[in-house]
N, C-alpha and C. Protein backbone atom coordinates (compact mmCIF):
# COMPACT_ATOMS: atom_id res chain seq x y z
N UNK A 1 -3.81 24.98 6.39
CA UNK A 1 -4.05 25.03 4.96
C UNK A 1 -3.33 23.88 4.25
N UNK A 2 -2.34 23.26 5.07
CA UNK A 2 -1.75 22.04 3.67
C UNK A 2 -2.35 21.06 4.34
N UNK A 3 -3.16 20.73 5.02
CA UNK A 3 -3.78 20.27 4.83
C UNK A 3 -5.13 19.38 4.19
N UNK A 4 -5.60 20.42 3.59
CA UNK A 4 -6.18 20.59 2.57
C UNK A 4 -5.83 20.42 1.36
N UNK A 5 -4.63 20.55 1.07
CA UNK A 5 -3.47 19.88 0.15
C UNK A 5 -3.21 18.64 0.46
N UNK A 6 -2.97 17.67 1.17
CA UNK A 6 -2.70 16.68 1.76
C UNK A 6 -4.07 15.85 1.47
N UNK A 7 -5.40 16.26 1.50
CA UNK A 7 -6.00 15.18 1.37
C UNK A 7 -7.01 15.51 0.22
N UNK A 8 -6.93 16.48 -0.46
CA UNK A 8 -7.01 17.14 -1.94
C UNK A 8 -6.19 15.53 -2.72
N UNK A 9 -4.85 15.52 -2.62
CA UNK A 9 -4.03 14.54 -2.76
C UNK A 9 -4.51 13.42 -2.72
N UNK A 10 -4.98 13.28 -1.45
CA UNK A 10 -5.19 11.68 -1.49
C UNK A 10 -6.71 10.93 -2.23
N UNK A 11 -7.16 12.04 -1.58
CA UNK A 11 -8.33 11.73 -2.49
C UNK A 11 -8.59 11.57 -4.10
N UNK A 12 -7.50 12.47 -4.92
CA UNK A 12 -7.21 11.96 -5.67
C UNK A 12 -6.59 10.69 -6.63
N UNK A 13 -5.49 10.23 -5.32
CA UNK A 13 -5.19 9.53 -5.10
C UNK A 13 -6.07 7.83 -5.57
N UNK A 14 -6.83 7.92 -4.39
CA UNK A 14 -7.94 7.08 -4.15
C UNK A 14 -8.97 7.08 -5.18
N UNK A 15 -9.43 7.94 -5.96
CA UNK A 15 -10.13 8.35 -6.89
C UNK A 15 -9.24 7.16 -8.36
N UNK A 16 -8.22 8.07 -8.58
CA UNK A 16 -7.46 6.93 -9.41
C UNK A 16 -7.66 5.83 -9.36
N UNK A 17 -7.37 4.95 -7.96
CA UNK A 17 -7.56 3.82 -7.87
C UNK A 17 -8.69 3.19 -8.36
N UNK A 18 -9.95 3.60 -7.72
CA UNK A 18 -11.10 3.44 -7.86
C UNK A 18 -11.17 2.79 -9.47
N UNK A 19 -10.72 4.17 -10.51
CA UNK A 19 -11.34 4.66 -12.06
C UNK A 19 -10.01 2.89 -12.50
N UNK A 20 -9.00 3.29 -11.86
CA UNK A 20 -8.28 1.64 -12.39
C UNK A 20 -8.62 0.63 -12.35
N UNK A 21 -9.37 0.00 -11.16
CA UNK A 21 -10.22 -0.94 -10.95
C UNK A 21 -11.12 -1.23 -11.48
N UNK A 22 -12.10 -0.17 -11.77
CA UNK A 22 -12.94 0.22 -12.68
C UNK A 22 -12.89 -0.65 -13.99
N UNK A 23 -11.48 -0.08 -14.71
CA UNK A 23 -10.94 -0.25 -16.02
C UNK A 23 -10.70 -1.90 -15.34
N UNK A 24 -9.73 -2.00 -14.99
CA UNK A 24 -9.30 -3.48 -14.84
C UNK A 24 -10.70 -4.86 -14.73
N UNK A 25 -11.40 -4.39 -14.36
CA UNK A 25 -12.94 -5.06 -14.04
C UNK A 25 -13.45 -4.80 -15.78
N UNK A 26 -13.66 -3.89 -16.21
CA UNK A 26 -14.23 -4.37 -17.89
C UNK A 26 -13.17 -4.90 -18.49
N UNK A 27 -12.21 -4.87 -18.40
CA UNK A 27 -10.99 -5.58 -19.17
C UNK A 27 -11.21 -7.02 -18.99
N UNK A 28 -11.34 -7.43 -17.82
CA UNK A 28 -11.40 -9.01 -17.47
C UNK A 28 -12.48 -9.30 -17.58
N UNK A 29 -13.83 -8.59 -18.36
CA UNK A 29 -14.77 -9.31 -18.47
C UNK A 29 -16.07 -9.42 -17.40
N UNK A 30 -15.77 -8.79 -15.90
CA UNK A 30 -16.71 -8.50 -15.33
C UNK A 30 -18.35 -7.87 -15.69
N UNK A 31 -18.73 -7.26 -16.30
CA UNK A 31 -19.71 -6.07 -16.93
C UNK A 31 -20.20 -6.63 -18.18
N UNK A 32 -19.95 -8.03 -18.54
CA UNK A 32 -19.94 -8.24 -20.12
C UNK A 32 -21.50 -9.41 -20.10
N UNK A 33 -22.19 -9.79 -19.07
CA UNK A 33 -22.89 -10.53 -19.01
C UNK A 33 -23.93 -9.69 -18.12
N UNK A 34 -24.63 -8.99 -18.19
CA UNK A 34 -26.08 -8.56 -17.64
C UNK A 34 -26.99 -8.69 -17.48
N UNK A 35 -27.41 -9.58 -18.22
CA UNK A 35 -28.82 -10.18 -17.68
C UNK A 35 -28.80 -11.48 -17.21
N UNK A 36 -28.11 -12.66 -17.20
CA UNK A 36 -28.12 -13.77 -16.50
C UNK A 36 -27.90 -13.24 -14.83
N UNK A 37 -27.54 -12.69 -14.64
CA UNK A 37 -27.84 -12.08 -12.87
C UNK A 37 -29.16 -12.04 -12.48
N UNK A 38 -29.53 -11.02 -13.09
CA UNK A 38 -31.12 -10.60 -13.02
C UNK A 38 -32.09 -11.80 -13.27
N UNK A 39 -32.08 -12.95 -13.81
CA UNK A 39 -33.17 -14.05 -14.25
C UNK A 39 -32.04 -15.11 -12.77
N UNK A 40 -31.26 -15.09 -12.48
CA UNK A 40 -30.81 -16.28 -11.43
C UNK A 40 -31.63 -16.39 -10.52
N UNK A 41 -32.50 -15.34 -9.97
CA UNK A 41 -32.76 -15.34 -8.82
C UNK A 41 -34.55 -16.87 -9.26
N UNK A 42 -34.56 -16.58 -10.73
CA UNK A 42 -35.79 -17.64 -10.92
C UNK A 42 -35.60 -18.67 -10.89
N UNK A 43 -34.59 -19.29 -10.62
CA UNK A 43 -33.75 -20.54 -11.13
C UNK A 43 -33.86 -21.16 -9.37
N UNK A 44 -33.79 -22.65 -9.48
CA UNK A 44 -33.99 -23.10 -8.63
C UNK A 44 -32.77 -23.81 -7.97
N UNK A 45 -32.23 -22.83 -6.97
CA UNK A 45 -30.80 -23.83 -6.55
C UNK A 45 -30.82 -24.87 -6.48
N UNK A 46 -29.65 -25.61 -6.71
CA UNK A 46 -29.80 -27.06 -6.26
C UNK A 46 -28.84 -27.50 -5.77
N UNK A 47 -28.06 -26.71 -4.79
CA UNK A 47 -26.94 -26.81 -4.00
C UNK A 47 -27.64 -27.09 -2.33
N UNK A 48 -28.95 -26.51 -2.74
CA UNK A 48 -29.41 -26.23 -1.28
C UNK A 48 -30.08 -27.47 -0.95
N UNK A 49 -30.45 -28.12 -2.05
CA UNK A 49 -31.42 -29.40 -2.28
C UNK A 49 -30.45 -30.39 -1.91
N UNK A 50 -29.37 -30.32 -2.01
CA UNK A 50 -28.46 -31.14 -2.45
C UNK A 50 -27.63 -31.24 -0.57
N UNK A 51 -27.84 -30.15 -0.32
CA UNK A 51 -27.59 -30.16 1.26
C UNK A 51 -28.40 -30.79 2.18
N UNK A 52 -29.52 -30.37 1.75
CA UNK A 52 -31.09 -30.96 2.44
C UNK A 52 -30.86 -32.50 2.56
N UNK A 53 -31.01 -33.19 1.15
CA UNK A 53 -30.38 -34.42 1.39
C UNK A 53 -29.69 -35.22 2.03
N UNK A 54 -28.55 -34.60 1.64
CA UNK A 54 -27.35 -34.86 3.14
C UNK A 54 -27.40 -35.02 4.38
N UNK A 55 -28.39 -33.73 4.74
CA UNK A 55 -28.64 -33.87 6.27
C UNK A 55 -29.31 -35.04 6.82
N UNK A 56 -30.49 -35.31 5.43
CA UNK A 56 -31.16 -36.26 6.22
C UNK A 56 -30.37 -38.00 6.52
N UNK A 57 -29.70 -38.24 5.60
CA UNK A 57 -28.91 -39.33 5.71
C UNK A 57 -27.79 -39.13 6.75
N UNK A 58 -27.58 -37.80 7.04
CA UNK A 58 -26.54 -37.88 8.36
C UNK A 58 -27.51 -38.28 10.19
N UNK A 59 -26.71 -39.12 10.74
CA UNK A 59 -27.59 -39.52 12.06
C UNK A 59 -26.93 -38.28 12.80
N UNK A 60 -28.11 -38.15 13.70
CA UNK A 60 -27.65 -36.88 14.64
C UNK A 60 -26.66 -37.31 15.75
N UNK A 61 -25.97 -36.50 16.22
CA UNK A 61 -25.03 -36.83 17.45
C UNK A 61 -25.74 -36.90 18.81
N UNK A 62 -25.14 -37.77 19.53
CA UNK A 62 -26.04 -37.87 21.12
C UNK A 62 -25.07 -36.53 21.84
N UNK A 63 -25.83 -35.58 22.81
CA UNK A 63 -24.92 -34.60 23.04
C UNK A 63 -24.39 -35.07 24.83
N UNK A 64 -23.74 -35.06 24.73
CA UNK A 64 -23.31 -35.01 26.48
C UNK A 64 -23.32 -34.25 27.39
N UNK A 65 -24.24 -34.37 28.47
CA UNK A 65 -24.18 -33.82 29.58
C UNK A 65 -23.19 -33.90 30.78
C-alpha cells in the first residue's frame, strides 16, 4: 500500500513539472506566433538549394581500394 503513496507522489510530482514548463514556455513567448508554422511548410527552402549548389562545385573524391 505505500506504494501507491510513493508514486501517487511522484506523479504528482512530475505533473507539476510538466504544468511549470508549460507556464515557463508562454512566458518566453513560445505559443505567441501560430500561424507562421502552419503556412512554412509553403515556403520554399533555400537552405536546401543552397546545399545543392555546393555539392555541385565540390569534385568528388577518388575512393581507394
Amino acid at each position: 500500500m505505500s506504494i501507491i503513496f510513493f508514486l501517487i507522489g511522484c506523479s504528482v510530482l512530475i505533473a507539476l513539472f510538466f504544468l511549470g514548463a508549460f507556464f515557463w514556455a508562454n512566458r518566453t513567448g513560445q505559443h505567441e506566433d501560430t500561424y507562421t508554422p502552419s503556412i512554412r511548410v509553403l515556403f520554399e527552402d533555400e537552405t536546401i538549394i543552397e546545399d545543392r549548389e555546393e555539392e555541385k562545385d565540390v569534385p568528388k573524391r577518388e575512393e581507394k581500394n
